[in-house]
C-alpha atoms as a PDB file:
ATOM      1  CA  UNK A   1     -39.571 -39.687  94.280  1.00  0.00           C
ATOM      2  CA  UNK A   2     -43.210 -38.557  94.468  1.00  0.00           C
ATOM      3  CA  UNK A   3     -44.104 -40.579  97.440  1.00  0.00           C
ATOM      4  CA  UNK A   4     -40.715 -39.956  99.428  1.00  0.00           C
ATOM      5  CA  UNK A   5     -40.839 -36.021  98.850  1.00  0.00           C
ATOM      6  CA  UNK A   6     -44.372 -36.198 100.064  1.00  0.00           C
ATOM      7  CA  UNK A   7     -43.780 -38.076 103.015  1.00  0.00           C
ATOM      8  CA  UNK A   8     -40.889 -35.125 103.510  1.00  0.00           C
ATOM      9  CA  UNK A   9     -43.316 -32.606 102.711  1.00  0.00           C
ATOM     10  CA  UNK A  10     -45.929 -33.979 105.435  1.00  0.00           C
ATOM     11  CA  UNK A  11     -43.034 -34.028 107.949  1.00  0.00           C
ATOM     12  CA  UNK A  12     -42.356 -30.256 107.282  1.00  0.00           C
ATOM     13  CA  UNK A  13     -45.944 -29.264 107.740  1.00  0.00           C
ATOM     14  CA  UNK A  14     -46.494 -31.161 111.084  1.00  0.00           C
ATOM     15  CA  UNK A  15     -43.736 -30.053 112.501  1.00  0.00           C
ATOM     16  CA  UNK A  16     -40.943 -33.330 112.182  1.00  0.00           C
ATOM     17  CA  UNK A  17     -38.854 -32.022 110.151  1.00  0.00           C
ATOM     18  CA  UNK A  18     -37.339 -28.544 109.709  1.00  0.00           C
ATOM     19  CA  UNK A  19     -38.687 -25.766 108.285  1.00  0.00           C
ATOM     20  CA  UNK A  20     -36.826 -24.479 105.292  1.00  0.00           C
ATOM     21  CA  UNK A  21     -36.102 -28.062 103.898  1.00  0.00           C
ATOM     22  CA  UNK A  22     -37.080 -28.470 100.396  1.00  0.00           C
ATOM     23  CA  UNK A  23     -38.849 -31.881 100.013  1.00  0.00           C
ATOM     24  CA  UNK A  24     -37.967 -33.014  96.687  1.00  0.00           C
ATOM     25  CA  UNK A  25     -34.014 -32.209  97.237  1.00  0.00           C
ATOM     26  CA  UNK A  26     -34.199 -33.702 100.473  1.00  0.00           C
ATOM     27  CA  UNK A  27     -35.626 -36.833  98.763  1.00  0.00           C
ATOM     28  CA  UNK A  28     -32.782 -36.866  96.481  1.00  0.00           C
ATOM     29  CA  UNK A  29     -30.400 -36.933  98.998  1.00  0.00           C
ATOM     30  CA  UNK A  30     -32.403 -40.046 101.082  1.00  0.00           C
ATOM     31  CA  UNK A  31     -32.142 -41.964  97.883  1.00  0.00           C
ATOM     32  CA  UNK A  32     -28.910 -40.983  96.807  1.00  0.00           C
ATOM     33  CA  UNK A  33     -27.476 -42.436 100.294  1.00  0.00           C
ATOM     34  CA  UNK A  34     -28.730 -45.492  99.852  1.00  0.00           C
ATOM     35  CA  UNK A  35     -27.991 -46.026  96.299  1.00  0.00           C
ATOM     36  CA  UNK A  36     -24.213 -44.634  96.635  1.00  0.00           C
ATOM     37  CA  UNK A  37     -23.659 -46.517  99.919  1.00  0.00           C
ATOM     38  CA  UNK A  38     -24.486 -50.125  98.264  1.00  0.00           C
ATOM     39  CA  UNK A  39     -22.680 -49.280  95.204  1.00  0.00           C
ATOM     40  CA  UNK A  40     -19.589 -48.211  97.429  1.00  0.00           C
ATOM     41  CA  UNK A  41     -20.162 -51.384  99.472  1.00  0.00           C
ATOM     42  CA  UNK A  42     -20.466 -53.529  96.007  1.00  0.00           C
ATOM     43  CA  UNK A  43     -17.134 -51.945  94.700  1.00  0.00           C
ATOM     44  CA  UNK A  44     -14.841 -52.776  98.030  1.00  0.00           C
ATOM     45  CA  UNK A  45     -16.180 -56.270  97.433  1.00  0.00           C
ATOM     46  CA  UNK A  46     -18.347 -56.131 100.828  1.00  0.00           C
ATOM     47  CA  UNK A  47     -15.154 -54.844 103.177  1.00  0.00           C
ATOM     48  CA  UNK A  48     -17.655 -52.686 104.953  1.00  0.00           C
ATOM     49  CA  UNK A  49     -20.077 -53.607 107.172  1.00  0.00           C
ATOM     50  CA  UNK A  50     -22.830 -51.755 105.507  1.00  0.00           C
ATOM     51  CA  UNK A  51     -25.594 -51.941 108.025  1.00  0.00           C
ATOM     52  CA  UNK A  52     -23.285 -50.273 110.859  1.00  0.00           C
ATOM     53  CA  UNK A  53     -22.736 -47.103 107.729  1.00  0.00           C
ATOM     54  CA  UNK A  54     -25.982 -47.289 107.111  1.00  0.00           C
ATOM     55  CA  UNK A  55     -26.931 -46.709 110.937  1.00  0.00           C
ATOM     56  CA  UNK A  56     -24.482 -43.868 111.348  1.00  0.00           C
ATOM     57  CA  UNK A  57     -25.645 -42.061 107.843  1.00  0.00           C
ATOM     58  CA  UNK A  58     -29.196 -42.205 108.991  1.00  0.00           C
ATOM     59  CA  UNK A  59     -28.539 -41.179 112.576  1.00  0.00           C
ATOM     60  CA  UNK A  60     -26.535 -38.256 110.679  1.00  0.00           C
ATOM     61  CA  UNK A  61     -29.281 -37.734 108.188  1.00  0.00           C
ATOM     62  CA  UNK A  62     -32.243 -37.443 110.965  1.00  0.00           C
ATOM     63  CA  UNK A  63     -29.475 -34.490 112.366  1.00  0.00           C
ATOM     64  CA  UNK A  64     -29.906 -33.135 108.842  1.00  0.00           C
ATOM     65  CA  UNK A  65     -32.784 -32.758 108.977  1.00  0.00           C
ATOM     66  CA  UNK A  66     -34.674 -32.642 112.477  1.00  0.00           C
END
């Protein structure tokens, strides 16, 4: 969490990512995607191709937050 919400907090300053983003909440939420995506793609017994959601939930994420 640490490392991620610095990373976040880096993009802020220089400009990459949006002002008014809080880094540690915005960490959450990377981390949270991932974790809730595989465990949704775990429970439908792998009926989803998860690297085309994971594509289009990052593409919408970078929206997020850009």
């Amino acid at each position: 969490m640490e490392t991620i919400s610095g990373i976040i907090a880096a993009g802020i300053a220089e400009g990459d990512i949006r002002q008014g983003v809080a880094s540690r909440e915005t960490a959450l939420t990377l981390l949270s995607m991932i974790q809730f995506t595989a465990l949704r793609w775990t429970l439908s017994n792998e009926s989803f191709d998860i690297r085309g959601e994971a594509e289009k939930l990052w593409k919408n994420f970078t929206v997020l937050i850009g």
